[in-house]
N, C-alpha and C. Protein backbone atom coordinates (compact mmCIF):
# COMPACT_ATOMS: atom_id res chain seq x y z
N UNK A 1 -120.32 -10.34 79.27
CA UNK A 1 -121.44 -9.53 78.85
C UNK A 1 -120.92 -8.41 77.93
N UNK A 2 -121.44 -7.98 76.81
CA UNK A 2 -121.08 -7.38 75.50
C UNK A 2 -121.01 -5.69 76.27
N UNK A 3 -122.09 -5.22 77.60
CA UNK A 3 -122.37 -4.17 77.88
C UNK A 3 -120.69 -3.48 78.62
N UNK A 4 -120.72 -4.73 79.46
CA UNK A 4 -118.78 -4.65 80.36
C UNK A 4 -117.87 -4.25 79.19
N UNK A 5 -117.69 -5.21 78.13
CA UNK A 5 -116.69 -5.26 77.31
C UNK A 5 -116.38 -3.94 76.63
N UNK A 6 -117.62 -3.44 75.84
CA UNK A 6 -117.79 -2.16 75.01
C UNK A 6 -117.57 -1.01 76.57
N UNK A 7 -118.02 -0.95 77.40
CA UNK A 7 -117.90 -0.10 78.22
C UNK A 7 -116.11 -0.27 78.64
N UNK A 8 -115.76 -1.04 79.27
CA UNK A 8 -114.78 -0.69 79.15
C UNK A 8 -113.13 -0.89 78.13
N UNK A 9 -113.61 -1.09 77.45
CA UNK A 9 -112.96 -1.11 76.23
C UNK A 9 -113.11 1.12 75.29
N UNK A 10 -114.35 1.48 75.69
CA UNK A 10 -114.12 2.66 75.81
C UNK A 10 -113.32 3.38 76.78
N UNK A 11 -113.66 3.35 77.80
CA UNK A 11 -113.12 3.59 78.95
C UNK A 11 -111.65 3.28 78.68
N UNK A 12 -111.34 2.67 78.32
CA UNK A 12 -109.96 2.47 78.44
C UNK A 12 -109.09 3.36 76.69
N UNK A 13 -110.03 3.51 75.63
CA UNK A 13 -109.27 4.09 74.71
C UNK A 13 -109.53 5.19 75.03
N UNK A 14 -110.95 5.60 75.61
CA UNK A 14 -110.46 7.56 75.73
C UNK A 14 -109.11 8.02 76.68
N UNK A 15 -109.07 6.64 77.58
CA UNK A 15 -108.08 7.06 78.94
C UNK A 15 -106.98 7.50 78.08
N UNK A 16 -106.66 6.40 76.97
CA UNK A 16 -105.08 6.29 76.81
C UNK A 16 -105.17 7.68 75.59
N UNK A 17 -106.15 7.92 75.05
CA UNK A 17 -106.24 8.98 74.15
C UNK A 17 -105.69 10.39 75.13
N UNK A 18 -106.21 10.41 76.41
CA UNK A 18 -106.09 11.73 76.62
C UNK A 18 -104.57 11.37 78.02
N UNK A 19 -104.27 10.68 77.73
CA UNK A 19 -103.04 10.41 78.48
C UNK A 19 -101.78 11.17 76.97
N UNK A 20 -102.31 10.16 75.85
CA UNK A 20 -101.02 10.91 74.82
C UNK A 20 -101.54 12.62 74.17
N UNK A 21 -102.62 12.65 74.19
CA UNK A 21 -103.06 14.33 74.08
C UNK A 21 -103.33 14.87 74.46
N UNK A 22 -103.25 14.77 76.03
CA UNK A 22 -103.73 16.04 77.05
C UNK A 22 -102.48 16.05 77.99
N UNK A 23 -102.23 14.82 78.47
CA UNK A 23 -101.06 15.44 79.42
C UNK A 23 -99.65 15.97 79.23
N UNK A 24 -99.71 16.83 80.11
CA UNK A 24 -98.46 17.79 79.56
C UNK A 24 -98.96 19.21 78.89
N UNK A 25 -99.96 19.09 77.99
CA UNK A 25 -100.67 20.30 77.25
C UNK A 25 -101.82 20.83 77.66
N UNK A 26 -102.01 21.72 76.95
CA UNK A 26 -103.05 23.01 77.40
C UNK A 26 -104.54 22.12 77.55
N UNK A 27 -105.88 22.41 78.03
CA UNK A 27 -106.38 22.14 77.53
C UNK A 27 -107.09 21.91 76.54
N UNK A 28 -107.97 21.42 75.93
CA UNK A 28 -109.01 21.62 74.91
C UNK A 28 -110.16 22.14 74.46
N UNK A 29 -110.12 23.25 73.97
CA UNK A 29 -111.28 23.47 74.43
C UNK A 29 -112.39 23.17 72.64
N UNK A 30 -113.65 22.49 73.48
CA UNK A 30 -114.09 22.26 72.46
C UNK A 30 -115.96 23.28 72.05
N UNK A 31 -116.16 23.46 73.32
CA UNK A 31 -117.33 24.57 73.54
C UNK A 31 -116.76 25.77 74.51
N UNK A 32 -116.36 26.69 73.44
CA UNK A 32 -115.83 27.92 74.54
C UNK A 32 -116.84 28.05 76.19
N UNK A 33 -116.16 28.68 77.46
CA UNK A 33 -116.81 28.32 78.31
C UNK A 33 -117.82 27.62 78.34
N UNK A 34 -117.99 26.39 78.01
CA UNK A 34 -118.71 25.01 78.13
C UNK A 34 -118.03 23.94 78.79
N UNK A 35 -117.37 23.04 77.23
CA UNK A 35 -117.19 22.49 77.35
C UNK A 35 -115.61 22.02 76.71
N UNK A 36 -115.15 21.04 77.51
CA UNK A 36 -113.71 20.96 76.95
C UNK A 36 -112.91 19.23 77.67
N UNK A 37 -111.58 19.36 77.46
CA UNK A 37 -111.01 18.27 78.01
C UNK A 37 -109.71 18.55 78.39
N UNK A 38 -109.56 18.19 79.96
CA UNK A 38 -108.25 18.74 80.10
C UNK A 38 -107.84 17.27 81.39
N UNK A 39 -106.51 16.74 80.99
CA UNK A 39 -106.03 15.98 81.78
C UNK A 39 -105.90 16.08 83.22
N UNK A 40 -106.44 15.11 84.00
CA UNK A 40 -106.33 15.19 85.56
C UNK A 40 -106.30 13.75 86.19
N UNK A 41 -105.12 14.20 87.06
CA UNK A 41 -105.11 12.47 87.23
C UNK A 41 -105.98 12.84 89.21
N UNK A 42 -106.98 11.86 89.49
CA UNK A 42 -107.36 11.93 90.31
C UNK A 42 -107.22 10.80 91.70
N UNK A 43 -106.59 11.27 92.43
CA UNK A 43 -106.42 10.26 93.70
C UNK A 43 -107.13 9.86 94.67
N UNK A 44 -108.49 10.61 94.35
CA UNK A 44 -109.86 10.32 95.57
C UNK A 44 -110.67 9.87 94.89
N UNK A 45 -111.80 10.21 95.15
CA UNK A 45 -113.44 9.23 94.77
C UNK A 45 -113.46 10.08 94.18
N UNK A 46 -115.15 10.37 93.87
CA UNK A 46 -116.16 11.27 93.67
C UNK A 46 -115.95 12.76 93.71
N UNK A 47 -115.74 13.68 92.96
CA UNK A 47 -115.33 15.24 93.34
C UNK A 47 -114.18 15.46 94.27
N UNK A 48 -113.42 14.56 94.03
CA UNK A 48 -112.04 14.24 94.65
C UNK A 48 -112.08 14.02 96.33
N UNK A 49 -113.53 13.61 96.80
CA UNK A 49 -112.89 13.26 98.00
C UNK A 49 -112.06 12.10 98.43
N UNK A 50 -111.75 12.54 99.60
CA UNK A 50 -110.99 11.05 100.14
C UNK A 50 -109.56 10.73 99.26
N UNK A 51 -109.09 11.64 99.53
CA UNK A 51 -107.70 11.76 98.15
C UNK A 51 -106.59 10.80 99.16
N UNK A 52 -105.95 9.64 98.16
CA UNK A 52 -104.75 8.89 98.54
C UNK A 52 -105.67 7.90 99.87
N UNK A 53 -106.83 7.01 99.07
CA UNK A 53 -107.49 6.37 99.83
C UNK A 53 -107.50 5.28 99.18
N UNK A 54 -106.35 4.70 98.40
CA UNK A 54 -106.64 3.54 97.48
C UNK A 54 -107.22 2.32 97.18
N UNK A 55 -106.09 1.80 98.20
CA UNK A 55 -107.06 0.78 99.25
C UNK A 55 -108.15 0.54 99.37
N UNK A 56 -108.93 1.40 100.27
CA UNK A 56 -110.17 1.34 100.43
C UNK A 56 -111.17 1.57 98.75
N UNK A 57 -110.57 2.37 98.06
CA UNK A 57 -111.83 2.48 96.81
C UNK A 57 -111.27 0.97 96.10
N UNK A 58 -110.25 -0.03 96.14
CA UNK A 58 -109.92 -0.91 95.68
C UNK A 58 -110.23 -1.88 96.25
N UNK A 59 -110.85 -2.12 97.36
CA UNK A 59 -111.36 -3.11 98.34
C UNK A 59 -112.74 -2.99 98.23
N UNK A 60 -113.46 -1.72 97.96
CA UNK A 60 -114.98 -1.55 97.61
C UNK A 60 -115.32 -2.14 96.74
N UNK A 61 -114.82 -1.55 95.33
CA UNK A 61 -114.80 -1.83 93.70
C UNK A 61 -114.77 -3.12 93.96
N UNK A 62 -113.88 -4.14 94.52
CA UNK A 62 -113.88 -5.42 94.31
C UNK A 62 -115.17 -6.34 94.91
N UNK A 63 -115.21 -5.65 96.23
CA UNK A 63 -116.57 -6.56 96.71
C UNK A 63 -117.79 -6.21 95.72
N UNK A 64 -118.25 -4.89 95.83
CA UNK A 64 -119.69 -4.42 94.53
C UNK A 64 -119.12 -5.44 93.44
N UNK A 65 -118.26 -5.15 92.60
CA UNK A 65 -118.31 -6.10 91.28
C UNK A 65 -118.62 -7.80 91.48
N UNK A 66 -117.96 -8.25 92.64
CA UNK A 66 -118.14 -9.79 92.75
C UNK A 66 -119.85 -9.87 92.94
N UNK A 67 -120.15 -8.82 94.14
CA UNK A 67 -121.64 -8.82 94.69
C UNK A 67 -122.53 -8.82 93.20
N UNK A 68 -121.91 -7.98 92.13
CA UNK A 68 -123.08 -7.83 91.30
C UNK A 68 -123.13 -8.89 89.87
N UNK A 69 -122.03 -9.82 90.26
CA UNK A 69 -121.62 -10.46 89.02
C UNK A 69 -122.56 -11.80 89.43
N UNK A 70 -122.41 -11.57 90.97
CA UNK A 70 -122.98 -12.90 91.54
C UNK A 70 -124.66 -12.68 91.55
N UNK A 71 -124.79 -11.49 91.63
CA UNK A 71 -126.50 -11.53 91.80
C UNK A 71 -126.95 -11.46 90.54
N UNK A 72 -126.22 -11.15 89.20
CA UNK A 72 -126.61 -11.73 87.83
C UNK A 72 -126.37 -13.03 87.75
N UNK A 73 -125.82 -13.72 87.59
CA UNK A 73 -125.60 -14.97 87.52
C UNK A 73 -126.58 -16.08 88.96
N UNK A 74 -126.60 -15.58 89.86
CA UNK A 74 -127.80 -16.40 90.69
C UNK A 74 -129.34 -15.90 90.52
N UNK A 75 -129.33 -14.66 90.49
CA UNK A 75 -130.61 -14.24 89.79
C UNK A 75 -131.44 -14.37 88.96
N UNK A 76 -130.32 -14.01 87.93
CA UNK A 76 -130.97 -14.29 86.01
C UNK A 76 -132.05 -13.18 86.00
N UNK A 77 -132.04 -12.29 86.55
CA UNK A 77 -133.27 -11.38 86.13
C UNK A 77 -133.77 -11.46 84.96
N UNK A 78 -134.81 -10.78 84.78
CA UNK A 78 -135.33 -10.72 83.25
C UNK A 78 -135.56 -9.52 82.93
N UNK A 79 -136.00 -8.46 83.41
CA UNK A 79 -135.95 -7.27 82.94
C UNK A 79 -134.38 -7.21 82.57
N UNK A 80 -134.21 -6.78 80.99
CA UNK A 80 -133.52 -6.55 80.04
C UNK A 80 -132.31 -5.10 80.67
N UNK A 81 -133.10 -4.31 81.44
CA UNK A 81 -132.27 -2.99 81.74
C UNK A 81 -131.50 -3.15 83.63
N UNK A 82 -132.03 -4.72 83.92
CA UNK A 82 -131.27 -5.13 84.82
C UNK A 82 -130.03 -5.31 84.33
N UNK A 83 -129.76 -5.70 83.50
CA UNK A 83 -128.37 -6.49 83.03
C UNK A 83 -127.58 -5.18 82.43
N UNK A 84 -128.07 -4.31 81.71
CA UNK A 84 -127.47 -3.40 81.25
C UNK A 84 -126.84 -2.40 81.98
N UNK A 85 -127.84 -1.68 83.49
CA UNK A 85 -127.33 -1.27 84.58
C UNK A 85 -126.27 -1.78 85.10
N UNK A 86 -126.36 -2.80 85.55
CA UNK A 86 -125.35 -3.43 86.42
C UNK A 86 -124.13 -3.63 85.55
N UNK A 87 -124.24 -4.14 84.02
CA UNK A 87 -123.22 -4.08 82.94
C UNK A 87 -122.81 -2.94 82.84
N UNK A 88 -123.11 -1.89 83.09
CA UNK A 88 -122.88 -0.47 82.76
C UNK A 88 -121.99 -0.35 84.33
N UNK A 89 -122.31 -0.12 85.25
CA UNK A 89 -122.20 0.19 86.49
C UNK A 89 -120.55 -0.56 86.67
N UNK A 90 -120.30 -2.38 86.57
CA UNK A 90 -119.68 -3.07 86.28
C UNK A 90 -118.22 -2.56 85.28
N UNK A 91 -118.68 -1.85 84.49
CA UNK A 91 -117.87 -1.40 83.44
C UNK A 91 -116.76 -0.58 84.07
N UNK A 92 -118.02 0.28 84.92
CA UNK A 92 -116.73 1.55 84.86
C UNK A 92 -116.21 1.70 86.58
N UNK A 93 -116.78 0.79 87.39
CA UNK A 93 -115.97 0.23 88.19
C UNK A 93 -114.35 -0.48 87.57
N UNK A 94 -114.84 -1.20 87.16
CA UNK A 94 -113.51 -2.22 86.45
C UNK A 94 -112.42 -1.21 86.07
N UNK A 95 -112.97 -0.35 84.87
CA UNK A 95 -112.55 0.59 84.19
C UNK A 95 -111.46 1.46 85.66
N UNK A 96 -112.00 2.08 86.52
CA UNK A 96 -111.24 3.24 87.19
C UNK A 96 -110.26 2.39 88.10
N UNK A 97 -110.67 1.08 88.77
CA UNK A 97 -109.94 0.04 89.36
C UNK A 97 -108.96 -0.09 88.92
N UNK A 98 -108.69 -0.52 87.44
CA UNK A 98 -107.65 -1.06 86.35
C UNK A 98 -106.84 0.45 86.50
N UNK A 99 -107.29 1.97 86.83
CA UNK A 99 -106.24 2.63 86.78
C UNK A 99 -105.81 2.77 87.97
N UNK A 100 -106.70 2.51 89.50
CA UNK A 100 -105.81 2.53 90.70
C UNK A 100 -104.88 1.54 91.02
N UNK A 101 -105.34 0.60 90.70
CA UNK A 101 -104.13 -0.45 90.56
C UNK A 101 -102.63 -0.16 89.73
N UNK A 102 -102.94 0.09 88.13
CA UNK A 102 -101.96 0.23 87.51
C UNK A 102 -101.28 1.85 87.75
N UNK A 103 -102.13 2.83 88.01
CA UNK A 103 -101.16 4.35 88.02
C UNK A 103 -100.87 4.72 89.77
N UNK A 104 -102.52 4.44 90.40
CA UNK A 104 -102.46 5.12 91.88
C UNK A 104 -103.07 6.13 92.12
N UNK A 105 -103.90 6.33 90.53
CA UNK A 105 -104.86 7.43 90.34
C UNK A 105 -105.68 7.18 89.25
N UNK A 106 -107.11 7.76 89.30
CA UNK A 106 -107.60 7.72 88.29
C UNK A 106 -107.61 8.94 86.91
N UNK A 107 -107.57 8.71 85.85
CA UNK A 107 -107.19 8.99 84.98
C UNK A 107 -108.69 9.71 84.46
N UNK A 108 -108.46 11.45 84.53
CA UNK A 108 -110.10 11.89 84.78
C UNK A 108 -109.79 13.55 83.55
N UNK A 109 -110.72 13.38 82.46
CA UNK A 109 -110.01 14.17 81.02
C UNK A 109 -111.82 15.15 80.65
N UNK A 110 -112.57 14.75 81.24
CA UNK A 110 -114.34 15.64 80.53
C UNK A 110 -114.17 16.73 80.68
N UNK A 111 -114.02 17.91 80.85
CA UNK A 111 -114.61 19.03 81.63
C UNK A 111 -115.64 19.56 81.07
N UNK A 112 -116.55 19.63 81.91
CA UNK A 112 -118.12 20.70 81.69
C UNK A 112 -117.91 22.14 82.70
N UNK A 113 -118.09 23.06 82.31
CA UNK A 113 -118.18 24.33 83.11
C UNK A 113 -118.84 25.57 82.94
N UNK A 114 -119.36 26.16 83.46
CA UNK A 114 -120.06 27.74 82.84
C UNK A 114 -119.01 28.93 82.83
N UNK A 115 -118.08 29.18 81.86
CA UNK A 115 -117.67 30.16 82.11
C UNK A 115 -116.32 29.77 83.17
N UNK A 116 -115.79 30.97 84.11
CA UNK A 116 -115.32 30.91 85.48
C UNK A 116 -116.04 30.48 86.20
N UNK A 117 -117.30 30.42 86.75
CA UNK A 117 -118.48 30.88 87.74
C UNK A 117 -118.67 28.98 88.37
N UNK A 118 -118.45 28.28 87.38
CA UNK A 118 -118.73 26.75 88.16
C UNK A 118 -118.04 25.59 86.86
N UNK A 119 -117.24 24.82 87.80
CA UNK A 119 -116.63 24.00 87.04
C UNK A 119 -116.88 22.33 87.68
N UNK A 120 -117.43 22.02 86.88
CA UNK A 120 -118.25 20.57 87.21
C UNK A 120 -116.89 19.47 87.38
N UNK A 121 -116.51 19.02 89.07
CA UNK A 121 -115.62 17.82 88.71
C UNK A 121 -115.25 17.27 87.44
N UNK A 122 -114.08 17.60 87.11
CA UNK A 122 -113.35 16.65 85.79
C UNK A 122 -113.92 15.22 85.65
N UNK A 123 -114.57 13.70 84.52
CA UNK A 123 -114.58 13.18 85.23
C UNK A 123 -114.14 12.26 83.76
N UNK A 124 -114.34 11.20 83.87
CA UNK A 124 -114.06 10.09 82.35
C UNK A 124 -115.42 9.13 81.98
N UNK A 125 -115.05 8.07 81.23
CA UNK A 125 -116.02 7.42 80.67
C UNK A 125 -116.42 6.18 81.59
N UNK A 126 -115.57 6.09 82.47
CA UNK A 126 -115.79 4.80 83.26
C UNK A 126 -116.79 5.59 84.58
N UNK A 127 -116.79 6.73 84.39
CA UNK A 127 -117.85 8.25 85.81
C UNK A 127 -118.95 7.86 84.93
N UNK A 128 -119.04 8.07 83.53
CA UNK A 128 -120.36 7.85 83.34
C UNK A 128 -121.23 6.78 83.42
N UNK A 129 -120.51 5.49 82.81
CA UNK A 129 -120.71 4.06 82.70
C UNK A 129 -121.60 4.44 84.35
N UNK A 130 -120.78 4.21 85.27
CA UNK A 130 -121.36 4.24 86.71
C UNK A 130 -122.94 5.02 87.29
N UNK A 131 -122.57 6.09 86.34
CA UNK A 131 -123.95 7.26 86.50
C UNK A 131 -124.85 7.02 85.75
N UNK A 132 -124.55 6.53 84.38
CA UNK A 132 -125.68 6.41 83.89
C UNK A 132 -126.49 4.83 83.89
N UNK A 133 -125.44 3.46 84.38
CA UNK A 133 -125.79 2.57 84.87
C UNK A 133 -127.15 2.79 86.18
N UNK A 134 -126.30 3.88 87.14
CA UNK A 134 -127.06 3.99 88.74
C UNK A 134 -128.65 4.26 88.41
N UNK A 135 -128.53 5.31 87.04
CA UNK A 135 -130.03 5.86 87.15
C UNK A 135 -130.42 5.07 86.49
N UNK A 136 -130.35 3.88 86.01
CA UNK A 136 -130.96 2.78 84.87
C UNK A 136 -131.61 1.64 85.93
N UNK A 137 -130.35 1.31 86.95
CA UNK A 137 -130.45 0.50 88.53
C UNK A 137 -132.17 0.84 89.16
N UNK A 138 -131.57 2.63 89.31
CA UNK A 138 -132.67 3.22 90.23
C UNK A 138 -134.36 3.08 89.56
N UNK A 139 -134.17 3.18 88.06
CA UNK A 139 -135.59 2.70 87.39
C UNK A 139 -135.65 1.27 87.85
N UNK A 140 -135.18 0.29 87.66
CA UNK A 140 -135.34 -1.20 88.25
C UNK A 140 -135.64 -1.21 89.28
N UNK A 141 -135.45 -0.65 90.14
CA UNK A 141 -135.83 -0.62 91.39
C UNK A 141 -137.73 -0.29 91.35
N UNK A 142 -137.64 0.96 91.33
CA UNK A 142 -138.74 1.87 91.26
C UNK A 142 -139.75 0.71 90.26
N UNK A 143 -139.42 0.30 89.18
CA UNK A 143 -140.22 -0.43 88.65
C UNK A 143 -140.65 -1.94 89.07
N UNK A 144 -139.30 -2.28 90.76
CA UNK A 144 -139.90 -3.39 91.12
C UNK A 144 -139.47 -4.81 90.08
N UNK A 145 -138.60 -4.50 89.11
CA UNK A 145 -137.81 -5.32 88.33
C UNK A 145 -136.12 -5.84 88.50
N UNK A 146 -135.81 -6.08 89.88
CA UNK A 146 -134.59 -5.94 89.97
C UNK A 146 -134.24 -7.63 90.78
């Protein structure tokens, strides 16, 4: 599916982009207290919980991706933003997998923040693939198209 491929085929050049220009160096800043990019390699889930849990997020990732490869392919849905969700979602599973396997961490470079006052989990392109897949999922649902 063209949605997997491009997704993580991003996912994987911003990784290696901010592997040779962020780590080791300062960050970036590209919206003074906004927004910026600063290298973090992350060993838990979600807002770093569950840190040095590999295994388990590598035993998840694998069942969801088979579960969802299989319910496209036995399904065949037809709503159009079924396939794209789950292609999206798909992506950046694959995407953060491919770095617990290969580093032992995921490879996490966005930062959004206000100032000092709140700094939004670091996260990458394979966090969004997932987030913005979920809320695409959650319309399929709600619309009863899934």
């Amino acid at each position: 599916m063209i949605i997997i491929a491009l997704g993580l085929v991003l996912d994987r050049l911003t990784k290696k982009w901010a592997v040779v220009s962020l780590k080791g160096n300062d960050a970036i800043v590209v919206i003074k207290d906004f927004f910026g990019f600063e290298y973090l390699e992350n060993r838990g889930a979600a807002f770093g919980m569950l840190q040095n849990k590999q295994w388990l997020f590598i035993t998840i990732t694998i069942i969801v991706v088979i579960f969802m490869i299989g319910y496209l392919i036995k399904r065949k849905p037809t709503f159009k933003l079924t396939y794209i969700s789950m292609g999206l979602i798909i992506a950046g599973a694959i995407g953060n997998l491919i770095d617990r396997i290969a580093y032992k961490y995921v490879i996490d470079f966005i930062l959004v923040h206000y100032k000092d006052v709140y700094y939004f989990p670091t996260f990458n392109v394979a966090d969004i693939c997932v987030c913005v897949g979920t809320f695409f999922l959650l319309i399929c649902i709600l619309k009863d198209e899934i």
